[in-house]
C-alpha atoms as a PDB file:
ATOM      1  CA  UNK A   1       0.000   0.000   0.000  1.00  0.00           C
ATOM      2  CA  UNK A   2       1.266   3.863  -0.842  1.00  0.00           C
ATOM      3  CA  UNK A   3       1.315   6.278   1.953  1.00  0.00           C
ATOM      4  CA  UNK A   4      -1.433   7.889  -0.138  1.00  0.00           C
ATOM      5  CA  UNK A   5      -3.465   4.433   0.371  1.00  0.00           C
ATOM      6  CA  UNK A   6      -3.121   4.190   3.772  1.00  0.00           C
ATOM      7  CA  UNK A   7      -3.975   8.075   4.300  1.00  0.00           C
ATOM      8  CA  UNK A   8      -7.314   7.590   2.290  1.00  0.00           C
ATOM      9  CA  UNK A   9      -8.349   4.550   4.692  1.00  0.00           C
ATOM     10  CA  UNK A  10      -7.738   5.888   7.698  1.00  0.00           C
ATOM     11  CA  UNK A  11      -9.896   9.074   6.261  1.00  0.00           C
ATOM     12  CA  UNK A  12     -12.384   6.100   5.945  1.00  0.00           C
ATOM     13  CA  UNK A  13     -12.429   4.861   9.354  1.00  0.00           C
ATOM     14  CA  UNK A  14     -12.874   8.125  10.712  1.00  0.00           C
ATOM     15  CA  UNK A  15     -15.842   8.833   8.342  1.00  0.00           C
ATOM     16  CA  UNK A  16     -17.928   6.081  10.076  1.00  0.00           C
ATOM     17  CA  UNK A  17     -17.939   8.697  13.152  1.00  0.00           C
ATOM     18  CA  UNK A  18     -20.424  11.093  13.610  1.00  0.00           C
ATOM     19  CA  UNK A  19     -18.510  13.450  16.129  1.00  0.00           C
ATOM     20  CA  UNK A  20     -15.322  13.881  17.914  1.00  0.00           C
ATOM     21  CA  UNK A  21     -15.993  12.102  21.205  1.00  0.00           C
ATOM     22  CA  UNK A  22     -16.218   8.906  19.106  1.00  0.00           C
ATOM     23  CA  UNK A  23     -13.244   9.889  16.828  1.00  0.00           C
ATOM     24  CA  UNK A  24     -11.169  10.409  20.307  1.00  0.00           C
ATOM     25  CA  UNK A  25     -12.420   6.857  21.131  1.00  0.00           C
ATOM     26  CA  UNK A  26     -10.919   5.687  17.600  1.00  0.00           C
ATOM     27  CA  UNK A  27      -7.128   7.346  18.760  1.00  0.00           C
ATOM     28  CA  UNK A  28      -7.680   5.669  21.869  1.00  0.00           C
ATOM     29  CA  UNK A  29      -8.248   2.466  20.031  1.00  0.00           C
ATOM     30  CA  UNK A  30      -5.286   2.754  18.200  1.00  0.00           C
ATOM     31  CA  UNK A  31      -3.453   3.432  20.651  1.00  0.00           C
ATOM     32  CA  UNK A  32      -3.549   0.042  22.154  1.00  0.00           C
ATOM     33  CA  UNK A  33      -2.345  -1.147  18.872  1.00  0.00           C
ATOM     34  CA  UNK A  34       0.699   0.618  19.174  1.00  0.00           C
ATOM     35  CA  UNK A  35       3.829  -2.135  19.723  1.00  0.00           C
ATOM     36  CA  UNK A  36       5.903  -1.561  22.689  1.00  0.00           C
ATOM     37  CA  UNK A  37       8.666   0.183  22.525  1.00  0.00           C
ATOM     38  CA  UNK A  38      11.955  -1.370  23.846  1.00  0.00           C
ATOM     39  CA  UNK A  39      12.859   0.320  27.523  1.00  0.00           C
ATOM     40  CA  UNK A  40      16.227   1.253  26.308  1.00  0.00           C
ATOM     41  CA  UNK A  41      14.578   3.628  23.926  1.00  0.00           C
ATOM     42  CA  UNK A  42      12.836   5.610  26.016  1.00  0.00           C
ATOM     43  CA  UNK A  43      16.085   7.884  26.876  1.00  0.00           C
ATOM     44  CA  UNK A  44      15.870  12.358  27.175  1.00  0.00           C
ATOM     45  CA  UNK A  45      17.534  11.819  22.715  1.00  0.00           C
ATOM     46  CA  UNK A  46      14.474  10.030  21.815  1.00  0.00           C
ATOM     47  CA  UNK A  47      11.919  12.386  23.644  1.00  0.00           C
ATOM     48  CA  UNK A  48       9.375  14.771  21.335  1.00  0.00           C
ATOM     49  CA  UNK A  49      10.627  18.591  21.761  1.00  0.00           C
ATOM     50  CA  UNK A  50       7.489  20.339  21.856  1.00  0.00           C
ATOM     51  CA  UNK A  51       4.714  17.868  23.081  1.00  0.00           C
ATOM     52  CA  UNK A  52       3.088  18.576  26.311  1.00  0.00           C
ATOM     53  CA  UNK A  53       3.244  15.132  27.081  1.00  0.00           C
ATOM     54  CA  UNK A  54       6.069  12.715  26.742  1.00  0.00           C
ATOM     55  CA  UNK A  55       6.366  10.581  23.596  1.00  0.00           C
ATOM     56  CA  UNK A  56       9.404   8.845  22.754  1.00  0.00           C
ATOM     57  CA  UNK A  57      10.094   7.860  18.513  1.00  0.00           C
ATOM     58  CA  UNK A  58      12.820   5.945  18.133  1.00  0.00           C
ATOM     59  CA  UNK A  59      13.602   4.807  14.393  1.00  0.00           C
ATOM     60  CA  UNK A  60      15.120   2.358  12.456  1.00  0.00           C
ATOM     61  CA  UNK A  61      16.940   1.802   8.761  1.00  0.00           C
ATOM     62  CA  UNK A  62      17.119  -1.240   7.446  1.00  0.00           C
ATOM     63  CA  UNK A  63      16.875  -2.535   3.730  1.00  0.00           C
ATOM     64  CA  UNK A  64      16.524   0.730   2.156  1.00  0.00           C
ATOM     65  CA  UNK A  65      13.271   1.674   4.341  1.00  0.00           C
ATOM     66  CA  UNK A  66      12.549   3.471   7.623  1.00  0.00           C
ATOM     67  CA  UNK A  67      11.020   2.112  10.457  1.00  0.00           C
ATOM     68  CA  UNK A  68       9.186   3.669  13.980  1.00  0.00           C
ATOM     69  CA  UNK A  69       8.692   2.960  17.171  1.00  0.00           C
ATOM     70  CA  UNK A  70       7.201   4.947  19.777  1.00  0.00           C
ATOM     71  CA  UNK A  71       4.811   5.217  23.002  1.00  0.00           C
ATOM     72  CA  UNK A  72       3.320   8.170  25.134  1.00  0.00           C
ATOM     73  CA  UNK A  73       2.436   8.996  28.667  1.00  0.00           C
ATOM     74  CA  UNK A  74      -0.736  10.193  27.218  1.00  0.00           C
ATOM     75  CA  UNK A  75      -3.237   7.635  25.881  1.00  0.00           C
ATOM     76  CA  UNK A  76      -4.471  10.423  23.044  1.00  0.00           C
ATOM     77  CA  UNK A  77      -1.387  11.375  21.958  1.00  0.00           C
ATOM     78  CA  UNK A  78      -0.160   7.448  21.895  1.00  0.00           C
ATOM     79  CA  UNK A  79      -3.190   7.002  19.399  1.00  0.00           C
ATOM     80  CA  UNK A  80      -2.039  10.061  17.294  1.00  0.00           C
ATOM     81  CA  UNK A  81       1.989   8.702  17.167  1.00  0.00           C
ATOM     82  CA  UNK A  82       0.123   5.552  16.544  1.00  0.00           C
ATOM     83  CA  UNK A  83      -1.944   6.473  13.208  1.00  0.00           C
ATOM     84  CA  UNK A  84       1.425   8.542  11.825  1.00  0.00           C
ATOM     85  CA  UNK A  85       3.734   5.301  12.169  1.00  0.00           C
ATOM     86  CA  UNK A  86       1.055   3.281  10.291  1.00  0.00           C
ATOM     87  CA  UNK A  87       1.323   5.711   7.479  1.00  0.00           C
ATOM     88  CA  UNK A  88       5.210   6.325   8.181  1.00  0.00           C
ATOM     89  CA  UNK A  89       6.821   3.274   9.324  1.00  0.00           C
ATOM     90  CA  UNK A  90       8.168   0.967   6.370  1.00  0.00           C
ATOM     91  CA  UNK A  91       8.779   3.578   3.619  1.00  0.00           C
ATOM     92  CA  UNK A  92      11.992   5.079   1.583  1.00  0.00           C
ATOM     93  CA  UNK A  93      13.432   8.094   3.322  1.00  0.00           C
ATOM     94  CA  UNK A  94      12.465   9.411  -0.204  1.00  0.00           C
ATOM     95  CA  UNK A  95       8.998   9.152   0.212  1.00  0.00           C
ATOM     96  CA  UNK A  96       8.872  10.364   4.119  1.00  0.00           C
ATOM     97  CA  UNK A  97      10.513  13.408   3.341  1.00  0.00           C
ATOM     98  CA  UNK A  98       8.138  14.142   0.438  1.00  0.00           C
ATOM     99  CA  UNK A  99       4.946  12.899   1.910  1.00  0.00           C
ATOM    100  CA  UNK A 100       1.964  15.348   2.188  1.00  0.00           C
ATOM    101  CA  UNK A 101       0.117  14.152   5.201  1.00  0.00           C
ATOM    102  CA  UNK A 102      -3.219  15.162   4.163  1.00  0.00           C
ATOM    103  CA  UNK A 103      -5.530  12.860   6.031  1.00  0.00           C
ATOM    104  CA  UNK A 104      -4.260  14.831   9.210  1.00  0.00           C
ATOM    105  CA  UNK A 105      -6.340  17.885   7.909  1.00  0.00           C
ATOM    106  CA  UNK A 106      -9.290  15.620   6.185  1.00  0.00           C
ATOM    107  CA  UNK A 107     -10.000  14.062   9.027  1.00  0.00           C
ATOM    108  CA  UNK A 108     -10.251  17.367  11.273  1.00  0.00           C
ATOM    109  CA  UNK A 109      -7.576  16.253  14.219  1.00  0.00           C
ATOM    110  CA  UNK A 110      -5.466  19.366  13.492  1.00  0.00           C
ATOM    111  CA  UNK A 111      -8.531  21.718  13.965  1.00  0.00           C
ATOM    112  CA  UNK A 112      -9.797  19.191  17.296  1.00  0.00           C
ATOM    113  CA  UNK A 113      -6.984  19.352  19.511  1.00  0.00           C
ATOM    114  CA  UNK A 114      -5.688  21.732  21.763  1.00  0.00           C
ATOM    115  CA  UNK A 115      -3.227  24.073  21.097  1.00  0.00           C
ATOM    116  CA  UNK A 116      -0.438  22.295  22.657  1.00  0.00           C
ATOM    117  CA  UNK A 117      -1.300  18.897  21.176  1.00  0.00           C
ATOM    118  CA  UNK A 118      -1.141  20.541  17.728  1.00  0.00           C
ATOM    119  CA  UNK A 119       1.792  21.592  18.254  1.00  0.00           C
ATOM    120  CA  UNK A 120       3.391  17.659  19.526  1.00  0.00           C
ATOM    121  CA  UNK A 121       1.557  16.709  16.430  1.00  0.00           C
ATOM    122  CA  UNK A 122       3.880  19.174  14.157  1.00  0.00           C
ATOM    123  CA  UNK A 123       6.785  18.267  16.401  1.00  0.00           C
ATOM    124  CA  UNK A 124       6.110  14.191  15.788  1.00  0.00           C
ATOM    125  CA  UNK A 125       5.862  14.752  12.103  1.00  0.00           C
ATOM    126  CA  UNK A 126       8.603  17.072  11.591  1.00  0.00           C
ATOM    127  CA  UNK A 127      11.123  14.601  13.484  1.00  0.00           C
ATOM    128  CA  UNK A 128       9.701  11.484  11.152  1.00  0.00           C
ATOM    129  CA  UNK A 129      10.669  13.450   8.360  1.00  0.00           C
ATOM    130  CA  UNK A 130      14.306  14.660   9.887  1.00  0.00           C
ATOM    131  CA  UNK A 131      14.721  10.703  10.808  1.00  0.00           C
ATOM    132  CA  UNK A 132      13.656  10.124   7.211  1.00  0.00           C
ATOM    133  CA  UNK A 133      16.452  13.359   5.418  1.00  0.00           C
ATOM    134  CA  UNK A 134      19.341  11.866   7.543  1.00  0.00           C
ATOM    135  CA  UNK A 135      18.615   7.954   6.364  1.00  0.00           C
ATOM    136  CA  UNK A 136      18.537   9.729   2.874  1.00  0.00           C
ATOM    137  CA  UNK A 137      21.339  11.992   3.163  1.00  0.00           C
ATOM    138  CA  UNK A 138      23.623   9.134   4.621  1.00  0.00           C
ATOM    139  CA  UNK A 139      22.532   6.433   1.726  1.00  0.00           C
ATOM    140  CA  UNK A 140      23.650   9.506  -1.105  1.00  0.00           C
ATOM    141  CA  UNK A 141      27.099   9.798   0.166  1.00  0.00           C
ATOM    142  CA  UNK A 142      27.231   6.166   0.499  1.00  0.00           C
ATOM    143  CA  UNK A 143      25.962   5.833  -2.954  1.00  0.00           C
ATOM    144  CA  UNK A 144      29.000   8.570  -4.340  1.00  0.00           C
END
Protein backbone atom coordinates (compact mmCIF):
# COMPACT_ATOMS: atom_id res chain seq x y z
CA UNK A 1 0.00 0.00 0.00
CA UNK A 2 1.27 3.86 -0.84
CA UNK A 3 1.32 6.28 1.95
CA UNK A 4 -1.43 7.89 -0.14
CA UNK A 5 -3.46 4.43 0.37
CA UNK A 6 -3.12 4.19 3.77
CA UNK A 7 -3.97 8.08 4.30
CA UNK A 8 -7.31 7.59 2.29
CA UNK A 9 -8.35 4.55 4.69
CA UNK A 10 -7.74 5.89 7.70
CA UNK A 11 -9.90 9.07 6.26
CA UNK A 12 -12.38 6.10 5.95
CA UNK A 13 -12.43 4.86 9.35
CA UNK A 14 -12.87 8.12 10.71
CA UNK A 15 -15.84 8.83 8.34
CA UNK A 16 -17.93 6.08 10.08
CA UNK A 17 -17.94 8.70 13.15
CA UNK A 18 -20.42 11.09 13.61
CA UNK A 19 -18.51 13.45 16.13
CA UNK A 20 -15.32 13.88 17.91
CA UNK A 21 -15.99 12.10 21.20
CA UNK A 22 -16.22 8.91 19.11
CA UNK A 23 -13.24 9.89 16.83
CA UNK A 24 -11.17 10.41 20.31
CA UNK A 25 -12.42 6.86 21.13
CA UNK A 26 -10.92 5.69 17.60
CA UNK A 27 -7.13 7.35 18.76
CA UNK A 28 -7.68 5.67 21.87
CA UNK A 29 -8.25 2.47 20.03
CA UNK A 30 -5.29 2.75 18.20
CA UNK A 31 -3.45 3.43 20.65
CA UNK A 32 -3.55 0.04 22.15
CA UNK A 33 -2.35 -1.15 18.87
CA UNK A 34 0.70 0.62 19.17
CA UNK A 35 3.83 -2.14 19.72
CA UNK A 36 5.90 -1.56 22.69
CA UNK A 37 8.67 0.18 22.53
CA UNK A 38 11.96 -1.37 23.85
CA UNK A 39 12.86 0.32 27.52
CA UNK A 40 16.23 1.25 26.31
CA UNK A 41 14.58 3.63 23.93
CA UNK A 42 12.84 5.61 26.02
CA UNK A 43 16.08 7.88 26.88
CA UNK A 44 15.87 12.36 27.17
CA UNK A 45 17.53 11.82 22.72
CA UNK A 46 14.47 10.03 21.81
CA UNK A 47 11.92 12.39 23.64
CA UNK A 48 9.37 14.77 21.34
CA UNK A 49 10.63 18.59 21.76
CA UNK A 50 7.49 20.34 21.86
CA UNK A 51 4.71 17.87 23.08
CA UNK A 52 3.09 18.58 26.31
CA UNK A 53 3.24 15.13 27.08
CA UNK A 54 6.07 12.72 26.74
CA UNK A 55 6.37 10.58 23.60
CA UNK A 56 9.40 8.85 22.75
CA UNK A 57 10.09 7.86 18.51
CA UNK A 58 12.82 5.94 18.13
CA UNK A 59 13.60 4.81 14.39
CA UNK A 60 15.12 2.36 12.46
CA UNK A 61 16.94 1.80 8.76
CA UNK A 62 17.12 -1.24 7.45
CA UNK A 63 16.88 -2.54 3.73
CA UNK A 64 16.52 0.73 2.16
CA UNK A 65 13.27 1.67 4.34
CA UNK A 66 12.55 3.47 7.62
CA UNK A 67 11.02 2.11 10.46
CA UNK A 68 9.19 3.67 13.98
CA UNK A 69 8.69 2.96 17.17
CA UNK A 70 7.20 4.95 19.78
CA UNK A 71 4.81 5.22 23.00
CA UNK A 72 3.32 8.17 25.13
CA UNK A 73 2.44 9.00 28.67
CA UNK A 74 -0.74 10.19 27.22
CA UNK A 75 -3.24 7.64 25.88
CA UNK A 76 -4.47 10.42 23.04
CA UNK A 77 -1.39 11.38 21.96
CA UNK A 78 -0.16 7.45 21.89
CA UNK A 79 -3.19 7.00 19.40
CA UNK A 80 -2.04 10.06 17.29
CA UNK A 81 1.99 8.70 17.17
CA UNK A 82 0.12 5.55 16.54
CA UNK A 83 -1.94 6.47 13.21
CA UNK A 84 1.43 8.54 11.82
CA UNK A 85 3.73 5.30 12.17
CA UNK A 86 1.05 3.28 10.29
CA UNK A 87 1.32 5.71 7.48
CA UNK A 88 5.21 6.32 8.18
CA UNK A 89 6.82 3.27 9.32
CA UNK A 90 8.17 0.97 6.37
CA UNK A 91 8.78 3.58 3.62
CA UNK A 92 11.99 5.08 1.58
CA UNK A 93 13.43 8.09 3.32
CA UNK A 94 12.46 9.41 -0.20
CA UNK A 95 9.00 9.15 0.21
CA UNK A 96 8.87 10.36 4.12
CA UNK A 97 10.51 13.41 3.34
CA UNK A 98 8.14 14.14 0.44
CA UNK A 99 4.95 12.90 1.91
CA UNK A 100 1.96 15.35 2.19
CA UNK A 101 0.12 14.15 5.20
CA UNK A 102 -3.22 15.16 4.16
CA UNK A 103 -5.53 12.86 6.03
CA UNK A 104 -4.26 14.83 9.21
CA UNK A 105 -6.34 17.89 7.91
CA UNK A 106 -9.29 15.62 6.18
CA UNK A 107 -10.00 14.06 9.03
CA UNK A 108 -10.25 17.37 11.27
CA UNK A 109 -7.58 16.25 14.22
CA UNK A 110 -5.47 19.37 13.49
CA UNK A 111 -8.53 21.72 13.97
CA UNK A 112 -9.80 19.19 17.30
CA UNK A 113 -6.98 19.35 19.51
CA UNK A 114 -5.69 21.73 21.76
CA UNK A 115 -3.23 24.07 21.10
CA UNK A 116 -0.44 22.30 22.66
CA UNK A 117 -1.30 18.90 21.18
CA UNK A 118 -1.14 20.54 17.73
CA UNK A 119 1.79 21.59 18.25
CA UNK A 120 3.39 17.66 19.53
CA UNK A 121 1.56 16.71 16.43
CA UNK A 122 3.88 19.17 14.16
CA UNK A 123 6.78 18.27 16.40
CA UNK A 124 6.11 14.19 15.79
CA UNK A 125 5.86 14.75 12.10
CA UNK A 126 8.60 17.07 11.59
CA UNK A 127 11.12 14.60 13.48
CA UNK A 128 9.70 11.48 11.15
CA UNK A 129 10.67 13.45 8.36
CA UNK A 130 14.31 14.66 9.89
CA UNK A 131 14.72 10.70 10.81
CA UNK A 132 13.66 10.12 7.21
CA UNK A 133 16.45 13.36 5.42
CA UNK A 134 19.34 11.87 7.54
CA UNK A 135 18.61 7.95 6.36
CA UNK A 136 18.54 9.73 2.87
CA UNK A 137 21.34 11.99 3.16
CA UNK A 138 23.62 9.13 4.62
CA UNK A 139 22.53 6.43 1.73
CA UNK A 140 23.65 9.51 -1.11
CA UNK A 141 27.10 9.80 0.17
CA UNK A 142 27.23 6.17 0.50
CA UNK A 143 25.96 5.83 -2.95
CA UNK A 144 29.00 8.57 -4.34
Amino acid sequence: MTIDQVQREIIEEFTLFDDWMDKYNHLIDLSKTLPEIDSKYKTEDNLIKGCQSKVWLHSEYSDGKVYFYADSDAIITKGIIAILIRVMSGRRPEELVNADLFFIDEIGLRENLSPTRANGLAAMVKQMKMYALAYQTKEQKKSK
